[in-house]
Protein backbone atom coordinates (compact mmCIF):
# COMPACT_ATOMS: atom_id res chain seq x y z
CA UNK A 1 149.05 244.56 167.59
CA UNK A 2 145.63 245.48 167.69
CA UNK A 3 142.81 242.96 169.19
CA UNK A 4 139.19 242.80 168.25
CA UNK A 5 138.69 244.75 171.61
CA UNK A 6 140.61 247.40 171.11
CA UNK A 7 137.91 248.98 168.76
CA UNK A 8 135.05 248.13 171.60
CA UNK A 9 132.01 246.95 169.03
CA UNK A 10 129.71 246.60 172.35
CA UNK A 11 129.77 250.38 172.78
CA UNK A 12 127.05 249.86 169.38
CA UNK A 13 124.86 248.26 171.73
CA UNK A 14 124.82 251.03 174.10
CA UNK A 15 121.44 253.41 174.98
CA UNK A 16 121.94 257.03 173.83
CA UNK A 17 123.03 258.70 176.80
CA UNK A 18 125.38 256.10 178.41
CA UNK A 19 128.57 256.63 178.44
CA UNK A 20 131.26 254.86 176.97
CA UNK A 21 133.52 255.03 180.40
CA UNK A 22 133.32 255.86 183.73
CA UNK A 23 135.38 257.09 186.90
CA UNK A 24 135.34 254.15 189.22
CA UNK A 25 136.48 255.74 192.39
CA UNK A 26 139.69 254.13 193.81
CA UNK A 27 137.85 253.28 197.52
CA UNK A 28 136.56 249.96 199.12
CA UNK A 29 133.17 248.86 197.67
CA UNK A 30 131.73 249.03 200.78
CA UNK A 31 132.26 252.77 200.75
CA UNK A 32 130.12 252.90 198.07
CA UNK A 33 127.18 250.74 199.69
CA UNK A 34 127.43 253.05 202.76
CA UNK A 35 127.71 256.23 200.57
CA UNK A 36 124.16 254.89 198.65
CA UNK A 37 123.13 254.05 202.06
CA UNK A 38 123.59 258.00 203.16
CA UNK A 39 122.29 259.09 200.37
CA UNK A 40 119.53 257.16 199.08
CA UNK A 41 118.36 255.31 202.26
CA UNK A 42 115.01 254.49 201.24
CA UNK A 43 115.46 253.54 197.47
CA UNK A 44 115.56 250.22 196.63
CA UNK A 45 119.11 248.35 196.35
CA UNK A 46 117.48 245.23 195.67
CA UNK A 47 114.22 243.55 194.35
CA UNK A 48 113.29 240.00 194.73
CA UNK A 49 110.38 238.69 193.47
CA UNK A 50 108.73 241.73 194.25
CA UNK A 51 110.17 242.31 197.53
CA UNK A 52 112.45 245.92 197.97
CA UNK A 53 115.07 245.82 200.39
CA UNK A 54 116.89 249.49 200.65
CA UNK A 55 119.96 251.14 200.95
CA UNK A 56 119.58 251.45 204.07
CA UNK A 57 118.61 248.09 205.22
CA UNK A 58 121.15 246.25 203.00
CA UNK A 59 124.00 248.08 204.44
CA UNK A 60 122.98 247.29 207.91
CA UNK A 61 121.63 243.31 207.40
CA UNK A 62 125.17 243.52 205.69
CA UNK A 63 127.10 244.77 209.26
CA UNK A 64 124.98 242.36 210.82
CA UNK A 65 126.10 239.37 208.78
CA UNK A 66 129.97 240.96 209.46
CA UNK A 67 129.15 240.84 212.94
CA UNK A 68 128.28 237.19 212.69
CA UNK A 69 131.29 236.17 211.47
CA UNK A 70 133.09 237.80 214.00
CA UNK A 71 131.49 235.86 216.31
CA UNK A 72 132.53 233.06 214.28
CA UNK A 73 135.90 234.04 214.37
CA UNK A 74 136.31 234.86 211.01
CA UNK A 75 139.16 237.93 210.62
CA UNK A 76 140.61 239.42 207.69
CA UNK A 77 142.10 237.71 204.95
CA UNK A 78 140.19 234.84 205.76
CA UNK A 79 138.48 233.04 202.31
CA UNK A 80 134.74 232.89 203.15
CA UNK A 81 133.11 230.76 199.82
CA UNK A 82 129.48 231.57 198.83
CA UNK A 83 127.35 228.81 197.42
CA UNK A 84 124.28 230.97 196.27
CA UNK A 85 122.43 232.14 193.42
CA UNK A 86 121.05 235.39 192.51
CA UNK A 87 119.26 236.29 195.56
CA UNK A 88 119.51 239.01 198.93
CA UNK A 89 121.29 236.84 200.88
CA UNK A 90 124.00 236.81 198.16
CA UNK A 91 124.21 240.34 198.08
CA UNK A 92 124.58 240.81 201.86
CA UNK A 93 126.83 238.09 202.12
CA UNK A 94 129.01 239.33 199.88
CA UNK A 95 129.13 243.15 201.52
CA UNK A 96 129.58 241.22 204.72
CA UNK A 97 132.46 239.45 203.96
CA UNK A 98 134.24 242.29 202.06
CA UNK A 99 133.26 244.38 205.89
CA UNK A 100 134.44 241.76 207.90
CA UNK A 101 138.02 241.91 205.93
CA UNK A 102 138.02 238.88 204.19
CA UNK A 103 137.72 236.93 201.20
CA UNK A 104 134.89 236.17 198.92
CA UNK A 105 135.42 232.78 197.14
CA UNK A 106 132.49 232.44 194.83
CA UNK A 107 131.31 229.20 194.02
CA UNK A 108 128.63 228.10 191.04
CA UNK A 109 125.63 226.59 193.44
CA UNK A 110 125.04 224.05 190.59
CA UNK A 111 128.69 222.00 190.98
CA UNK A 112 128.95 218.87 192.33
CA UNK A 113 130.32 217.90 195.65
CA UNK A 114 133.59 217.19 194.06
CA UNK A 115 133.46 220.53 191.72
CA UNK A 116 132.59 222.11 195.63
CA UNK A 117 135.24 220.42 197.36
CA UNK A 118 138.06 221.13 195.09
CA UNK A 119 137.50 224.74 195.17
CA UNK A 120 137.13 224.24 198.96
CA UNK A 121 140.66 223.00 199.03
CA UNK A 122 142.41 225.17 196.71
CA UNK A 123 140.89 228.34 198.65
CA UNK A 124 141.30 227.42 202.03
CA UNK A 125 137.52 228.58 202.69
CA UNK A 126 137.26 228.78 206.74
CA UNK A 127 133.49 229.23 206.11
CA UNK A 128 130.95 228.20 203.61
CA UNK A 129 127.48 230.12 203.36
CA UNK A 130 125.09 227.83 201.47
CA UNK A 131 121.06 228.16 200.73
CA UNK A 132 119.47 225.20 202.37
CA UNK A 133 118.89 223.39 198.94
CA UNK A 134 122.78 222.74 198.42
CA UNK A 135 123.52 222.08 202.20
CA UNK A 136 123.96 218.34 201.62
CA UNK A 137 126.32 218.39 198.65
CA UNK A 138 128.25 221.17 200.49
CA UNK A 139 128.51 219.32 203.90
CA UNK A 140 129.88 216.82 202.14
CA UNK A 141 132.12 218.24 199.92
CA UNK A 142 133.50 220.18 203.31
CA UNK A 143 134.99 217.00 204.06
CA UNK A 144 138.50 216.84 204.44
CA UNK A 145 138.70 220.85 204.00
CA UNK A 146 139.68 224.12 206.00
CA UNK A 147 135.83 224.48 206.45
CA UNK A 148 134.89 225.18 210.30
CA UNK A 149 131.86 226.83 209.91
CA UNK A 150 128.52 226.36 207.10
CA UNK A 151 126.12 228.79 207.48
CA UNK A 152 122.78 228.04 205.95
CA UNK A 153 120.07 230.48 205.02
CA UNK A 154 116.41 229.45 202.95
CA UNK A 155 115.68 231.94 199.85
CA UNK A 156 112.03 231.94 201.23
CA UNK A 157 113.27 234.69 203.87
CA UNK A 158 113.32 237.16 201.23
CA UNK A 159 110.10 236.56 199.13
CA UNK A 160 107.36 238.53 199.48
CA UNK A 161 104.71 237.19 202.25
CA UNK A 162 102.50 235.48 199.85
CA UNK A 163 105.15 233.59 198.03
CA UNK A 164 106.97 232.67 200.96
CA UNK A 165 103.35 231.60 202.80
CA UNK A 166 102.52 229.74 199.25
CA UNK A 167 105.80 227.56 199.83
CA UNK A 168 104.23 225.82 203.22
């Protein structure tokens, strides 16, 4: 029986020249990150507010973050939940935790400590990261949890200079 998607009608909303599917290549996604990384080090993987961050330097602020869970004794298949928004530290949190071998548990940063804490207990997070503006409603929604470790990082370390000087 056919479905509605079965005759893709998004594919009318496409630009001339993309195509309608791709070869996604059956290797880790942090392959790909260290393949852009080879081959593009200098473009820009990210832009916040102005601010480029490259191949290059994603991929490695990304081994460093792996490296920091290590140290926090995080190992693979461990759940590691992200409360952030759209922002670099998501980004290299999320390569970091995929390096490190374990788990991303994405979380909506706009829940409730409840919302927070029940998804807390149903993954078995060991580790939380958090932007500073959520910290309290995670810490307390840790409560009770597998949570040993919340690590918490300000979206002012990516802005540009002049935003991030603006916000003092």
């Amino acid at each position: 029986m056919a479905t509605p998607y079965d005759e893709r009608p998004w594919l009318r909303f496409y630009a001339t020249g993309v195509p309608a599917d791709v070869d996604v290549p059956n290797v880790p996604v942090t392959r790909l990150l260290d393949q852009a990384a080879d081959r593009y080090p200098r473009r820009a993987a990210l832009i916040f507010f102005g601010r480029k961050i490259s191949y290059r330097r994603l991929a490695k602020l990304s081994d460093r973050f792996a490296d920091a869970l290590r140290g926090l004794g995080i190992h693979k298949g461990d759940r590691v939940a992200m409360i952030l928004p759209n922002s670099p530290q998501q980004t290299i949190s999320f390569y970091g935790i995929l390096r490190r071998g374990a788990v991303v548990v994405q979380h909506n940063p706009l829940y409730t400590a409840a919302e927070h804490h029940q998804q807390l207990m149903d993954s078995g997070a060991k580790a939380v990261v958090v932007f500073e503006k959520a910290y309290e409603t995670v810490a307390a929604a840790a409560t009770g949890t597998a949570v040993e470790h919340i690590i918490v990082t300000s979206l002012a370390d990516y802005l540009p200079t002049g935003k991030r000087l603006a916000l003092h």
